[in-house]
Protein backbone atom coordinates (compact mmCIF):
# COMPACT_ATOMS: atom_id res chain seq x y z
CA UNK A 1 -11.05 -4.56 -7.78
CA UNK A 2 -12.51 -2.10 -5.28
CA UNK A 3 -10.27 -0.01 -2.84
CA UNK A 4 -11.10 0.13 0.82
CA UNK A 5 -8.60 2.11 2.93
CA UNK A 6 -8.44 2.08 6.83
CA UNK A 7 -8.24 4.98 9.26
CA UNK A 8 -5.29 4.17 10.04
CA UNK A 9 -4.33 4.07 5.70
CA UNK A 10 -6.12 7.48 5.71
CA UNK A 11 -4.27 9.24 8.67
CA UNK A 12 -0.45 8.34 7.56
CA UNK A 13 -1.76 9.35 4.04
CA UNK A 14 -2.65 13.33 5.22
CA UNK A 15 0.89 12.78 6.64
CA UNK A 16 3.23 12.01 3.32
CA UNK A 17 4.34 15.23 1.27
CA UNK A 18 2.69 16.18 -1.50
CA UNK A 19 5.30 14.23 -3.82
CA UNK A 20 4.52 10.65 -2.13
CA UNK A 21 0.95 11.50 -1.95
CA UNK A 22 1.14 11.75 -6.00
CA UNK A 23 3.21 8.72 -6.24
CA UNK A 24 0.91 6.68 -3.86
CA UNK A 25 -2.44 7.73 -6.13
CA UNK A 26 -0.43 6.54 -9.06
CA UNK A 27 0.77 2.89 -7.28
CA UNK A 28 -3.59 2.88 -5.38
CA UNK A 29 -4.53 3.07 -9.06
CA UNK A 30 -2.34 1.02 -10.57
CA UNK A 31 -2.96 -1.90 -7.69
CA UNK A 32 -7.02 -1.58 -8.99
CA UNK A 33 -5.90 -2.61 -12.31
CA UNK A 34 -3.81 -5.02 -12.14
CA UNK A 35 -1.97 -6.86 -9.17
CA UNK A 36 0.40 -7.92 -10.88
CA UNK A 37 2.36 -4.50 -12.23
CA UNK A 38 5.72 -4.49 -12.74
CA UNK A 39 6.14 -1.42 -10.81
CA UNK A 40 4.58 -2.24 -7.74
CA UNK A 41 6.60 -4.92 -7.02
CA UNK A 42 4.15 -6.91 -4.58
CA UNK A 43 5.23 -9.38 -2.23
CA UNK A 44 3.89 -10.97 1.07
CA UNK A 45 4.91 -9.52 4.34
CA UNK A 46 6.85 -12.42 6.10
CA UNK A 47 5.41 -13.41 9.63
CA UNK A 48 1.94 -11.43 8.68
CA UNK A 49 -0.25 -13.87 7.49
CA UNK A 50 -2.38 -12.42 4.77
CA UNK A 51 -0.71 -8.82 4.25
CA UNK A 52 1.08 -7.72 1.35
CA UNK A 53 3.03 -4.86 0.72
CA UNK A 54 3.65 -2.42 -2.55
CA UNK A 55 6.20 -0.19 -3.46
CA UNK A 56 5.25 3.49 -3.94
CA UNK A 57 8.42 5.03 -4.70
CA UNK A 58 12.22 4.18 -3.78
CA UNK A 59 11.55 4.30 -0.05
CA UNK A 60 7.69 4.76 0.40
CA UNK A 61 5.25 1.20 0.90
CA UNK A 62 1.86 0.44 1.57
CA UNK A 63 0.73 -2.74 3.24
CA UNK A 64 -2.73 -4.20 2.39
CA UNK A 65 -4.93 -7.19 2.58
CA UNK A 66 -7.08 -8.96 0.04
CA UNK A 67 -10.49 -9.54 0.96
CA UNK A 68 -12.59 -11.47 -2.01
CA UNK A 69 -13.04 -8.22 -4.06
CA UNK A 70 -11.80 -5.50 -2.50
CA UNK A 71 -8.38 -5.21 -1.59
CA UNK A 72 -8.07 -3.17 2.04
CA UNK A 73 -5.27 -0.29 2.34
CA UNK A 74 -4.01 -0.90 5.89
CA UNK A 75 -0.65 1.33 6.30
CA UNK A 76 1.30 3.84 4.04
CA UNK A 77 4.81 5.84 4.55
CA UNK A 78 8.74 4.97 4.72
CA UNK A 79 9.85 1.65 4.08
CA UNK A 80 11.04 0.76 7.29
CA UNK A 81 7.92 1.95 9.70
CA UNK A 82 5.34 0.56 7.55
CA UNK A 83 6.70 -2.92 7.63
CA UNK A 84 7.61 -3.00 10.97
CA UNK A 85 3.96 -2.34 11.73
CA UNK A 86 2.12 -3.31 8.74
């Protein structure tokens, strides 16, 4: 699948240390391949219709949308922010 990320993906991504930013271009490559990883542990975002979130380390997520193809990076950082504003 292709990766699209939004400004708002790209902005909180410049603002992760350099330790998360590894760990989130590990988990962004990993969500290309296959969906379904282990690792990732991917789940729907309750009360957000159509957003999903991933796990990038112990207490760093992403939220992002499928759109046919391409699935759209929306929001990156700690656990708790990102899913209160996915």
């Amino acid at each position: 699948m292709k990766i699209a990320r939004t400004e708002r993906f790209k902005r909180a991504y410049r603002q992760l240390s350099a330790e998360n930013r590894a760990q989130a271009r590990k988990a962004i490559s990993q969500l290309g391949q296959d969906i379904r990883h282990p690792g990732l542990g991917v789940k729907r975002i309750r009360g957000a219709r159509g957003i999903w979130e991933a796990r990038v380390s112990r207490s760093c997520r992403l939220t992002f949308q499928m759109e046919r193809d391409t699935i759209l990076l929306r929001n990156i950082g700690e656990h708790d922010d990102v899913l209160g504003r996915p």
